[in-house]
PDB file of N, CA and C in Angstrom:
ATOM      1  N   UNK A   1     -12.231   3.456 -27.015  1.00  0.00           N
ATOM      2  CA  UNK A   1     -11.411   3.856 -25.895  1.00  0.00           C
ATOM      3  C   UNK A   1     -11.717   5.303 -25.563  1.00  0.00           C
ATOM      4  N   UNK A   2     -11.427   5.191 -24.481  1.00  0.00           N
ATOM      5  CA  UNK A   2     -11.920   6.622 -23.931  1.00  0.00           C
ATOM      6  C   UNK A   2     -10.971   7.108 -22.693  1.00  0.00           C
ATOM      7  N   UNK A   3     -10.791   8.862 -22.395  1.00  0.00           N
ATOM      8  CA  UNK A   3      -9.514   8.950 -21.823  1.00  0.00           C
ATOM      9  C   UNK A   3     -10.257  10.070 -20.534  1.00  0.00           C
ATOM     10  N   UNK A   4     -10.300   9.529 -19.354  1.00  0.00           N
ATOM     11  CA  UNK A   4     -10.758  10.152 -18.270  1.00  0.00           C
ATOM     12  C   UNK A   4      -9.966  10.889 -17.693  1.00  0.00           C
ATOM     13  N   UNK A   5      -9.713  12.610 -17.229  1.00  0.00           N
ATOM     14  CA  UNK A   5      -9.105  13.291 -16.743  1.00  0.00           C
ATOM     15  C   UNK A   5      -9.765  13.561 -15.387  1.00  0.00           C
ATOM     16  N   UNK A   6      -8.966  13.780 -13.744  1.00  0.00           N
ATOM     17  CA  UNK A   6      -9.634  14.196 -12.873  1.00  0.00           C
ATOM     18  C   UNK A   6      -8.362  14.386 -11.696  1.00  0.00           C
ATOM     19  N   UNK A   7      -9.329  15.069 -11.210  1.00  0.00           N
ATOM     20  CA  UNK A   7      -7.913  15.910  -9.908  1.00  0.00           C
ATOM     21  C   UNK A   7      -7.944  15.544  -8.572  1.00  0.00           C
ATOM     22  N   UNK A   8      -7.515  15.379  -7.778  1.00  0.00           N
ATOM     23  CA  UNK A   8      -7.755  15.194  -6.354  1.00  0.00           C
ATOM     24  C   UNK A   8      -6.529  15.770  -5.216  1.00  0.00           C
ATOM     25  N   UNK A   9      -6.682  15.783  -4.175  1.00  0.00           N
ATOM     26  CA  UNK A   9      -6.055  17.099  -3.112  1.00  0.00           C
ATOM     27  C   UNK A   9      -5.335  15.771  -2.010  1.00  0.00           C
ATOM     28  N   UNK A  10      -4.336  16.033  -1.970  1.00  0.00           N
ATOM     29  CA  UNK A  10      -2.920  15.690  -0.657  1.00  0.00           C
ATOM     30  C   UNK A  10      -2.964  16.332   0.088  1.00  0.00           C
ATOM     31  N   UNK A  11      -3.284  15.895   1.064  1.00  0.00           N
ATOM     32  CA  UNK A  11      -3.067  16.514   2.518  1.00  0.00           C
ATOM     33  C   UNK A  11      -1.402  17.003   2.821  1.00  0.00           C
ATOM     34  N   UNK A  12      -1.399  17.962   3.009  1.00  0.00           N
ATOM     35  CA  UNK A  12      -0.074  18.804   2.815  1.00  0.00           C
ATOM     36  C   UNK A  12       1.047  17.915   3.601  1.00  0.00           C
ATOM     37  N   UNK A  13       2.104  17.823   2.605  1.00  0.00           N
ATOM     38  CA  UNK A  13       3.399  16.913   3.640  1.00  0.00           C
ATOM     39  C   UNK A  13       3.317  15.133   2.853  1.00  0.00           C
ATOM     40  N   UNK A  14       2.337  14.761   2.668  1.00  0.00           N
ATOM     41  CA  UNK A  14       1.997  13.491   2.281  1.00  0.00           C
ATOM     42  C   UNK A  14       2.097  13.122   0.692  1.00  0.00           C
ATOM     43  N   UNK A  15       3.243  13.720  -0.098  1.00  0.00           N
ATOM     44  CA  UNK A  15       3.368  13.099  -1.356  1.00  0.00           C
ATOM     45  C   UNK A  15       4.511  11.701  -1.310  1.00  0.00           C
ATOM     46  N   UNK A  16       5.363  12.099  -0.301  1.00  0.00           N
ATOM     47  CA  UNK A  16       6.211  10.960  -0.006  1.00  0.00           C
ATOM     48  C   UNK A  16       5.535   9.546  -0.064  1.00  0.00           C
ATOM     49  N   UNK A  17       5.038   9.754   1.063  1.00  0.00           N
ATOM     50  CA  UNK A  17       3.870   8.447   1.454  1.00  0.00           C
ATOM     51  C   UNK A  17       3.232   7.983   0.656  1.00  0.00           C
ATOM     52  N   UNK A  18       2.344   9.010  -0.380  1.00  0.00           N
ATOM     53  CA  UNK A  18       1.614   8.767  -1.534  1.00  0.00           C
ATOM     54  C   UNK A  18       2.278   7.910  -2.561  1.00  0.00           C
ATOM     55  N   UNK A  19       3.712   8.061  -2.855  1.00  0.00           N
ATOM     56  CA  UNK A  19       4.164   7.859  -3.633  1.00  0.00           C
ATOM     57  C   UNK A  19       5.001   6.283  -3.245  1.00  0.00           C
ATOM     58  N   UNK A  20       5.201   6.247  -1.885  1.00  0.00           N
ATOM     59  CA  UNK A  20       5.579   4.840  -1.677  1.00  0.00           C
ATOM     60  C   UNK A  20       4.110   3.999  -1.632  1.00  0.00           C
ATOM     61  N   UNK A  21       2.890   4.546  -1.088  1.00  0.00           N
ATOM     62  CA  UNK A  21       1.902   3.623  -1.280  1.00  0.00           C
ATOM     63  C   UNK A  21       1.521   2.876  -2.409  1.00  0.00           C
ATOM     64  N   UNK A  22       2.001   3.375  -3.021  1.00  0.00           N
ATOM     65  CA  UNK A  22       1.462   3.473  -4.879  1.00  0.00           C
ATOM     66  C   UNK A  22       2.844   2.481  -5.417  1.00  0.00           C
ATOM     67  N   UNK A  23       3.867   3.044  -4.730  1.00  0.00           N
ATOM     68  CA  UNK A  23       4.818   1.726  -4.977  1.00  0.00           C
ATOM     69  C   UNK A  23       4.916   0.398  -5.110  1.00  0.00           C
ATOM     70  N   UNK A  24       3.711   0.283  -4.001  1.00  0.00           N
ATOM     71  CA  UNK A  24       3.677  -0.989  -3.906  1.00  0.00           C
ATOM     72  C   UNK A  24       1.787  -1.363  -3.500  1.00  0.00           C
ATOM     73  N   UNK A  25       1.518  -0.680  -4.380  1.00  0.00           N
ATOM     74  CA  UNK A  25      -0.104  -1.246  -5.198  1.00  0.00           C
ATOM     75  C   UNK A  25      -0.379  -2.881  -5.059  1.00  0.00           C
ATOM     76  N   UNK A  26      -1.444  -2.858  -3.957  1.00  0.00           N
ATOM     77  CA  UNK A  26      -2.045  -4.279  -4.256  1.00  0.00           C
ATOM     78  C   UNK A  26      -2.050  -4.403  -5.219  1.00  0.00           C
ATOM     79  N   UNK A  27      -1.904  -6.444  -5.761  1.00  0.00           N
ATOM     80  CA  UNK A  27      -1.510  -7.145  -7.035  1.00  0.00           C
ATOM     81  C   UNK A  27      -3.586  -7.171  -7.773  1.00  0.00           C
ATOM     82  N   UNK A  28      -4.327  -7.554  -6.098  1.00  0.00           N
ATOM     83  CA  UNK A  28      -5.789  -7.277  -6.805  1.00  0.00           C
ATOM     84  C   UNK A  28      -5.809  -5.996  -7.406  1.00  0.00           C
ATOM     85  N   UNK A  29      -5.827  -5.473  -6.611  1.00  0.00           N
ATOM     86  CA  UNK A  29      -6.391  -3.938  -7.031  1.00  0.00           C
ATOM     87  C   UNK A  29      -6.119  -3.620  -8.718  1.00  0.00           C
ATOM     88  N   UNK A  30      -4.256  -4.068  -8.602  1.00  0.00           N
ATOM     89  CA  UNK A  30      -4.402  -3.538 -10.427  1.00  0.00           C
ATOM     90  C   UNK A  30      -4.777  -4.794 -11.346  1.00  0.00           C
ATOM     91  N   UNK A  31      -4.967  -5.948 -10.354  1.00  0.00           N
ATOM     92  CA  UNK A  31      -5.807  -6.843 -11.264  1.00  0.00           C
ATOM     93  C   UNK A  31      -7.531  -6.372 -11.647  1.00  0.00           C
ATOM     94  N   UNK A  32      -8.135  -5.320 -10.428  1.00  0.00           N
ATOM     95  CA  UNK A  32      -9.328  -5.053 -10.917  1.00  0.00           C
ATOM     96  C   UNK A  32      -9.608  -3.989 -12.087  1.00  0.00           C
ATOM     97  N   UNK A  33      -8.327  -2.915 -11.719  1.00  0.00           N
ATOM     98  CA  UNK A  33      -8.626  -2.093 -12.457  1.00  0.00           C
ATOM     99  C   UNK A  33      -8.201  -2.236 -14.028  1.00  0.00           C
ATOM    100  N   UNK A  34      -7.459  -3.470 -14.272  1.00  0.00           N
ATOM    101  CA  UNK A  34      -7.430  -3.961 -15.402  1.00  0.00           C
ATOM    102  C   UNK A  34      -8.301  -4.547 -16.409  1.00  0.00           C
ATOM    103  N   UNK A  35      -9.347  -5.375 -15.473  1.00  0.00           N
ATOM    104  CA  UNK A  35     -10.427  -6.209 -15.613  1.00  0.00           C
ATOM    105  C   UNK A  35     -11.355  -5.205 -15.894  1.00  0.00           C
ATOM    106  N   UNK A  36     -11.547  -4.170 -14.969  1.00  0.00           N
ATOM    107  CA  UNK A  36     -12.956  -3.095 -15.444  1.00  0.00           C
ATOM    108  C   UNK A  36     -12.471  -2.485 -16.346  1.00  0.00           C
ATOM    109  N   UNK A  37     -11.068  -2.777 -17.494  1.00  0.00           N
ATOM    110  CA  UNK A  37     -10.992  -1.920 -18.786  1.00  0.00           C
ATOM    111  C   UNK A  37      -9.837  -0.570 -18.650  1.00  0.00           C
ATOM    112  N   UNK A  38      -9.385  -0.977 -17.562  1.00  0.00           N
ATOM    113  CA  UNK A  38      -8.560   0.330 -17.085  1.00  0.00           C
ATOM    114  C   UNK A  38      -6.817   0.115 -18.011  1.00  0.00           C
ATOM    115  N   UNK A  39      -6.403   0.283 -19.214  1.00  0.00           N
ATOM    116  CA  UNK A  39      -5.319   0.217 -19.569  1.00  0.00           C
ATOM    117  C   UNK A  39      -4.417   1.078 -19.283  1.00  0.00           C
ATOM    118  N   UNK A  40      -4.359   2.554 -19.266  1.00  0.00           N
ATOM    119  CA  UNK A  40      -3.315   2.893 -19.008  1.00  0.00           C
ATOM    120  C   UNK A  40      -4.027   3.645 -17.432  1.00  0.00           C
ATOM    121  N   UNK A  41      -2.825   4.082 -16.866  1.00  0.00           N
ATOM    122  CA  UNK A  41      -3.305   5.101 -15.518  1.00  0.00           C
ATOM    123  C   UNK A  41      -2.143   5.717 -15.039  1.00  0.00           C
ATOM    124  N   UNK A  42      -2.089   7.248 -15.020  1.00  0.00           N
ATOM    125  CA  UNK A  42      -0.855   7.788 -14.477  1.00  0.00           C
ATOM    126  C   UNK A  42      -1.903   8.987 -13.647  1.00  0.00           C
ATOM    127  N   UNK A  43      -0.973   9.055 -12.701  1.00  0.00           N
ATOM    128  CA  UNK A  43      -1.178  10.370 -11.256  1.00  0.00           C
ATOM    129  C   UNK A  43      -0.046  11.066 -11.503  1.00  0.00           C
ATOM    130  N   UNK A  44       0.041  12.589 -11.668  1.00  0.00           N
ATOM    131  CA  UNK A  44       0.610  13.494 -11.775  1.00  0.00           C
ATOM    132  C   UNK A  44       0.464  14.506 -10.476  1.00  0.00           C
ATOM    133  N   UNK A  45       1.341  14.881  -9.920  1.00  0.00           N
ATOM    134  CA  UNK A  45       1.990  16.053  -8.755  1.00  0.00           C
ATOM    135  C   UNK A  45       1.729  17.359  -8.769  1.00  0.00           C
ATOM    136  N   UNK A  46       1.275  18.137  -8.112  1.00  0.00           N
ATOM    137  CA  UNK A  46       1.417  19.702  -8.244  1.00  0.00           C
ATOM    138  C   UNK A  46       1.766  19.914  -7.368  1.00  0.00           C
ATOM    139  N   UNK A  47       3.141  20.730  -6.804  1.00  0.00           N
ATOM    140  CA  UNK A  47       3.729  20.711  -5.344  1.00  0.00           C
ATOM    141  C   UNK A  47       3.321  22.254  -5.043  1.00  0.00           C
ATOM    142  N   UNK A  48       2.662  23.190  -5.750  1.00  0.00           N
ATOM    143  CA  UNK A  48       2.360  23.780  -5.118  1.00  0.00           C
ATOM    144  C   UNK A  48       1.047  23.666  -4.931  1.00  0.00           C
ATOM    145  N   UNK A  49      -0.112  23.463  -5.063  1.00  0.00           N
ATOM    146  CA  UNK A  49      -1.341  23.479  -4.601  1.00  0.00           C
ATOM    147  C   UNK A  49      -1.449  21.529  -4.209  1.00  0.00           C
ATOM    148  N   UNK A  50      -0.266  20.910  -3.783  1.00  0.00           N
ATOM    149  CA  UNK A  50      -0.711  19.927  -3.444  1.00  0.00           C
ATOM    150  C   UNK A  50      -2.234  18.886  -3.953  1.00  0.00           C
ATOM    151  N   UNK A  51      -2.011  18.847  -5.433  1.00  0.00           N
ATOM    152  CA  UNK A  51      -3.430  18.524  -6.512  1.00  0.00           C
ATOM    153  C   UNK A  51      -2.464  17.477  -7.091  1.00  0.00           C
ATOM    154  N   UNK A  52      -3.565  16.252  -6.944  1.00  0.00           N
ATOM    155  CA  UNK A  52      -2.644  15.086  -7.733  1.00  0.00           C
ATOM    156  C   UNK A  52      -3.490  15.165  -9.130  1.00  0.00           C
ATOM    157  N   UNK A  53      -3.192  14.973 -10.537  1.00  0.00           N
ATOM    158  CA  UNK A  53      -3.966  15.414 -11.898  1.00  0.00           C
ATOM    159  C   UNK A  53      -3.466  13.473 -11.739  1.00  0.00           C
ATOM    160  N   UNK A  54      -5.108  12.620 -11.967  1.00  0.00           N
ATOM    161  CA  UNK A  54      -4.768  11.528 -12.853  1.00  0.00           C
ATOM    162  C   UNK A  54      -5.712  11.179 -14.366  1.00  0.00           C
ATOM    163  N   UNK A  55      -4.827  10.363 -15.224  1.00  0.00           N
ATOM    164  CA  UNK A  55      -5.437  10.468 -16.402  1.00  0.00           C
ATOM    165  C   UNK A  55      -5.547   8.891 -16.469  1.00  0.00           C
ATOM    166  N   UNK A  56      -6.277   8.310 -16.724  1.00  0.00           N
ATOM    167  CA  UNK A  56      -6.970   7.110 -17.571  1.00  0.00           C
ATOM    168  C   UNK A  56      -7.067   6.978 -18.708  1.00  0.00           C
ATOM    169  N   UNK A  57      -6.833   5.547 -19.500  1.00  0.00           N
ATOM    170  CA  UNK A  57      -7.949   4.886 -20.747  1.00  0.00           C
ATOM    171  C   UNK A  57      -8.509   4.350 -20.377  1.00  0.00           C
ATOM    172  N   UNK A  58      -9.493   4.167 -20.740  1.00  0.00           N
ATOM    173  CA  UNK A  58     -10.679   3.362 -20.576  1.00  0.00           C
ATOM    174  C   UNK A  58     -11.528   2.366 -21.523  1.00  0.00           C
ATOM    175  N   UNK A  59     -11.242   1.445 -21.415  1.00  0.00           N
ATOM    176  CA  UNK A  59     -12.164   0.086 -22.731  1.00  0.00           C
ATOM    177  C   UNK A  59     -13.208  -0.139 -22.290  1.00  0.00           C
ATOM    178  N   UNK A  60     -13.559  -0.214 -20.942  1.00  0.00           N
ATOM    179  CA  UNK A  60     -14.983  -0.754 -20.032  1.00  0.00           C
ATOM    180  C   UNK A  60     -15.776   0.831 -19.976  1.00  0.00           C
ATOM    181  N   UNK A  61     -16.721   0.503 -19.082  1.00  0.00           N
ATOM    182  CA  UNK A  61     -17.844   1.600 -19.318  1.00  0.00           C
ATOM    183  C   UNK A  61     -17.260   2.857 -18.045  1.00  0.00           C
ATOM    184  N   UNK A  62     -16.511   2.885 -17.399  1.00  0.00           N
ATOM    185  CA  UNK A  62     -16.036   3.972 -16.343  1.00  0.00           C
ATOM    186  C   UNK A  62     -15.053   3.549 -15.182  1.00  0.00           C
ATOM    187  N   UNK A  63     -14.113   4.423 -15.281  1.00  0.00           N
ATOM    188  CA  UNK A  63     -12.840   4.633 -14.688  1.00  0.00           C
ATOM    189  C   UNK A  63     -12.818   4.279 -12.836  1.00  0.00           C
ATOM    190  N   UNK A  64     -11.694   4.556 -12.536  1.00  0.00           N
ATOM    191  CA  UNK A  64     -11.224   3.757 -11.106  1.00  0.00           C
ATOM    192  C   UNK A  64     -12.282   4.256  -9.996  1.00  0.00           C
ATOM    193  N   UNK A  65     -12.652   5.448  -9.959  1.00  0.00           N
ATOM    194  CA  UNK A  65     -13.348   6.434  -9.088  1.00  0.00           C
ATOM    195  C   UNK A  65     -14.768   5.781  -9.555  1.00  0.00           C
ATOM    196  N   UNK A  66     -15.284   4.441 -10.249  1.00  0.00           N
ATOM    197  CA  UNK A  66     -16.906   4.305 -10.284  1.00  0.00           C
ATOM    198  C   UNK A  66     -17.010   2.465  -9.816  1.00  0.00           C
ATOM    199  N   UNK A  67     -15.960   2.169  -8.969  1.00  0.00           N
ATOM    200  CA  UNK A  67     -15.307   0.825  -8.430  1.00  0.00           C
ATOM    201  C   UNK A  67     -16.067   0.983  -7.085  1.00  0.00           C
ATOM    202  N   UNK A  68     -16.565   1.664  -6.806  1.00  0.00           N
ATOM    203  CA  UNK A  68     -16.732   1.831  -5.085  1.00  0.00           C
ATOM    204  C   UNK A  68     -17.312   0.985  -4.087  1.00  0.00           C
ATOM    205  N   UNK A  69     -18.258  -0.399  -5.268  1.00  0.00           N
ATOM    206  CA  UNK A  69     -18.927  -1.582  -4.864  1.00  0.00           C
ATOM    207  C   UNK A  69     -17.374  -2.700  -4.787  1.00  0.00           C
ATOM    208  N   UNK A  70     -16.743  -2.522  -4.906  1.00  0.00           N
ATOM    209  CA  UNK A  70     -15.854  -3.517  -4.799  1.00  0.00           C
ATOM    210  C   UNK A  70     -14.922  -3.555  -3.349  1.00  0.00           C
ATOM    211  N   UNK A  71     -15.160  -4.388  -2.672  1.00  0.00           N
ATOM    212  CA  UNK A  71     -14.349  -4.990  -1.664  1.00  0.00           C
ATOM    213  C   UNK A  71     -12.792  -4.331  -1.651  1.00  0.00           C
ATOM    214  N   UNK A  72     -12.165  -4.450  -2.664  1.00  0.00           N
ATOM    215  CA  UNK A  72     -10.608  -4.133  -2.602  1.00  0.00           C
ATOM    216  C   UNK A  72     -10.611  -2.566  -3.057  1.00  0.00           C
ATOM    217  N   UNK A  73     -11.768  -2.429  -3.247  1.00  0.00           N
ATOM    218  CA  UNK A  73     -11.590  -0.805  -3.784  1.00  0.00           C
ATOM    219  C   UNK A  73     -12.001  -0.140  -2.320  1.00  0.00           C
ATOM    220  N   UNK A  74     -12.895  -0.517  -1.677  1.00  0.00           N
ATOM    221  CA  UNK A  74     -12.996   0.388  -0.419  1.00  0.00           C
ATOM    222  C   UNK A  74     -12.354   0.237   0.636  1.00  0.00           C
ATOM    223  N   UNK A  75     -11.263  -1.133   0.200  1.00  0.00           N
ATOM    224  CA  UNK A  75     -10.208  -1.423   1.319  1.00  0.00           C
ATOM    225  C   UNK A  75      -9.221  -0.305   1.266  1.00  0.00           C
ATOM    226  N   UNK A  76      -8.937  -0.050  -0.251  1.00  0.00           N
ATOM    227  CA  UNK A  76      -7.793   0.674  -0.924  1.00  0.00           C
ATOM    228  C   UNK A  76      -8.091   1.807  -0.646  1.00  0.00           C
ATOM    229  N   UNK A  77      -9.507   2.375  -0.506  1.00  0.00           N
ATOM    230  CA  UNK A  77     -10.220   3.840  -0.198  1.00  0.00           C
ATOM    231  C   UNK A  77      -9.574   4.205   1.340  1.00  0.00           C
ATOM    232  N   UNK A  78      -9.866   3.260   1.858  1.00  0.00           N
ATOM    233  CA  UNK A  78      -9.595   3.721   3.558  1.00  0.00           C
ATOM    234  C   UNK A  78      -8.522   3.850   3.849  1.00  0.00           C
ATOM    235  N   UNK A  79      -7.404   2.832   3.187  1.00  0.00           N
ATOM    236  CA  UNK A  79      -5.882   3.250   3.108  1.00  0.00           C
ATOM    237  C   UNK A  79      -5.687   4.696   2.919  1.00  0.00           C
ATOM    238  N   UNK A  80      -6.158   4.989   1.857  1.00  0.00           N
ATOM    239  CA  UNK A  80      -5.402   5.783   1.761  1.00  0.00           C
ATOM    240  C   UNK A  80      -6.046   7.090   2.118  1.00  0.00           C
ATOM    241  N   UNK A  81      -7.321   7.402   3.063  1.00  0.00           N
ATOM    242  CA  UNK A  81      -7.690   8.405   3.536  1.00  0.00           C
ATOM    243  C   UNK A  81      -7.364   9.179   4.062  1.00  0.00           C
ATOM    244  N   UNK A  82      -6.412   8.702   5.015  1.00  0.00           N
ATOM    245  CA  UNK A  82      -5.397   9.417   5.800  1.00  0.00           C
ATOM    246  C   UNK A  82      -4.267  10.598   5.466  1.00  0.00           C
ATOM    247  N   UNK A  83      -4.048  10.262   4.526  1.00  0.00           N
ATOM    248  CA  UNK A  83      -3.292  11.300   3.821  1.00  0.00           C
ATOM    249  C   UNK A  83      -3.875  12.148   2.796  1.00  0.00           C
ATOM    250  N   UNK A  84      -4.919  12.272   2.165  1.00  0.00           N
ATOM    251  CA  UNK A  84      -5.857  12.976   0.760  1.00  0.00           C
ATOM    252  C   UNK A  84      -7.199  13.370   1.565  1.00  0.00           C
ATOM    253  N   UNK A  85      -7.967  14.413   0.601  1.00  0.00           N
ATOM    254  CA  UNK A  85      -9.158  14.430   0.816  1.00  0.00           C
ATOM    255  C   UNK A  85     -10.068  13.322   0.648  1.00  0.00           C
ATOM    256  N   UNK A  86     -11.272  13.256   1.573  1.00  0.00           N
ATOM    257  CA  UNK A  86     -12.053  12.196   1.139  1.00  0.00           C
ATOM    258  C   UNK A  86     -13.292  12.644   1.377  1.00  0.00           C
ATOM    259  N   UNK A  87     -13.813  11.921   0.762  1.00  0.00           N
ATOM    260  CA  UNK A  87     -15.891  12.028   0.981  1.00  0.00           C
ATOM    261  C   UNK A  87     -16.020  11.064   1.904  1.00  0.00           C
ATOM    262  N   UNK A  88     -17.102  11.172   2.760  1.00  0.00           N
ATOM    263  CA  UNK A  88     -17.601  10.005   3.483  1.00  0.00           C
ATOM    264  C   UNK A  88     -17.472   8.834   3.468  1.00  0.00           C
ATOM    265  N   UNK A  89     -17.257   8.034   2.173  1.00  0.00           N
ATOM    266  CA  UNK A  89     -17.042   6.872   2.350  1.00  0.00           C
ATOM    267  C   UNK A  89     -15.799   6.399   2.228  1.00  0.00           C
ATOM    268  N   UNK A  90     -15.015   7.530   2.479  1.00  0.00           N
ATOM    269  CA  UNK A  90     -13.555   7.536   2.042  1.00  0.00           C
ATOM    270  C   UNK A  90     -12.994   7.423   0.569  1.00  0.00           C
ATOM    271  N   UNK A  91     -13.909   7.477  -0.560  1.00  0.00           N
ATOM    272  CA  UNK A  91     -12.666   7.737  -1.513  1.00  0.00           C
ATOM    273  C   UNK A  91     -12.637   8.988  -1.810  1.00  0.00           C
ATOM    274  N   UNK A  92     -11.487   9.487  -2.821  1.00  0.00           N
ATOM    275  CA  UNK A  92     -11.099  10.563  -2.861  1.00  0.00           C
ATOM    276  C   UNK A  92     -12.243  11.072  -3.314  1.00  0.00           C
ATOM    277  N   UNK A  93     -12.053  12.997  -3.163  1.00  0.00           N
ATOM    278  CA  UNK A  93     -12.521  14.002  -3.155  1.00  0.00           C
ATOM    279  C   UNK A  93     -12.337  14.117  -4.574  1.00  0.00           C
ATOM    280  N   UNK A  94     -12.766  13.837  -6.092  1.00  0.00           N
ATOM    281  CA  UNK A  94     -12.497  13.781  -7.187  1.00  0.00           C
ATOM    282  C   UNK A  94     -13.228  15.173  -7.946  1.00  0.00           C
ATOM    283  N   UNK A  95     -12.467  15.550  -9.035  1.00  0.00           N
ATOM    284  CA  UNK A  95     -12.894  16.532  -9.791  1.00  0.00           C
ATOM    285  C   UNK A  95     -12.477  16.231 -11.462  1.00  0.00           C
ATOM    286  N   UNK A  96     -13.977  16.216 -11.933  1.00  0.00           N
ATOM    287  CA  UNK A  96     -13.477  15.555 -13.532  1.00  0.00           C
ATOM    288  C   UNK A  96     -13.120  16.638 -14.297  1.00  0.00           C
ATOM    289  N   UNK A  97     -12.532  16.492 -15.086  1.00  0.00           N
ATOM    290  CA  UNK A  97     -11.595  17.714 -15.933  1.00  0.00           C
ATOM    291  C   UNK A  97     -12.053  17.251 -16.891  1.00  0.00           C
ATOM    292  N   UNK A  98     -12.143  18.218 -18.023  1.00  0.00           N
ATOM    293  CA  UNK A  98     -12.661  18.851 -19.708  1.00  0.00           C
ATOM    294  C   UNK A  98     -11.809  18.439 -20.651  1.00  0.00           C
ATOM    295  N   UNK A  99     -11.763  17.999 -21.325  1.00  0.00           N
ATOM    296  CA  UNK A  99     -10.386  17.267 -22.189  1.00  0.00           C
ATOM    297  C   UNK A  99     -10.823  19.079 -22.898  1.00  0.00           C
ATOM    298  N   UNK A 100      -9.648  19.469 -23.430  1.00  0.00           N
ATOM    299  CA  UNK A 100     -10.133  20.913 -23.966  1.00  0.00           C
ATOM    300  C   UNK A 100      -9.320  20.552 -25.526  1.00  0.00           C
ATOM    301  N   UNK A 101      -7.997  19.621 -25.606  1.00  0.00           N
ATOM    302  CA  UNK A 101      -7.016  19.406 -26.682  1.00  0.00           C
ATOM    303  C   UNK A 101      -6.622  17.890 -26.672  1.00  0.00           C
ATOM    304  N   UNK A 102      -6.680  17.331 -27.566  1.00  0.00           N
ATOM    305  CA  UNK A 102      -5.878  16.022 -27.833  1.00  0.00           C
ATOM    306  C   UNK A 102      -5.475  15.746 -28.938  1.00  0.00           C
ATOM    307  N   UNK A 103      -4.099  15.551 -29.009  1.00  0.00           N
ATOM    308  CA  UNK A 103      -3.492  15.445 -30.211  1.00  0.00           C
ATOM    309  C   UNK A 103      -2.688  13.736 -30.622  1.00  0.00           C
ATOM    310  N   UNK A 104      -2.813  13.210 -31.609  1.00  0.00           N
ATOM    311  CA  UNK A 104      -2.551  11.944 -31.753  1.00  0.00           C
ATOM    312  C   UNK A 104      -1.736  11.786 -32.471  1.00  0.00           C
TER     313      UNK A 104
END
């Protein structure tokens, strides 16, 4: 198992939205990200620099952000472009973070 850290940017005003989208998460989607090994997954808030921090486990070979061939993943990409940064093909603008401490 393995534990993926990475950051991504809210378009200012849009945590509300973010947070009802996510409410109600296609049933595929967390059926895929289950299937590619994805056990746990939490998105964390920064209200002042508007930076969502999410953390992963991982059993399969790489986390939600390496899905981008999948149909429901670039459906889910375009959703939610509108409100976050994005790259060209619309998924998020991602930044992988350094595990620096982990304690068990």
């Amino acid at each position: 198992m393995k534990r993926i850290a990475f950051k991504m940017h809210l378009n200012s005003g849009q945590k509300e939205e973010y947070k009802k989208r996510h409410g109600k998460i296609w049933p595929e989607l967390k059926k895929l990200l289950h299937e590619a090994g994805i056990t746990e997954y939490s998105i964390f808030y920064d209200g002042e620099t508007d930076t969502l921090f999410a953390f992963q486990k991982v059993t399969g070979k790489a986390g939600s952000q390496h899905l981008g061939e999948k149909e429901i993943m670039k459906k889910w990409w375009k959703y939610m472009a509108d409100i976050m940064e994005t790259n060209p093909d619309n998924s998020p603008v991602t930044e992988e973070l350094e595990e620096v401490f982990y304690m068990e």
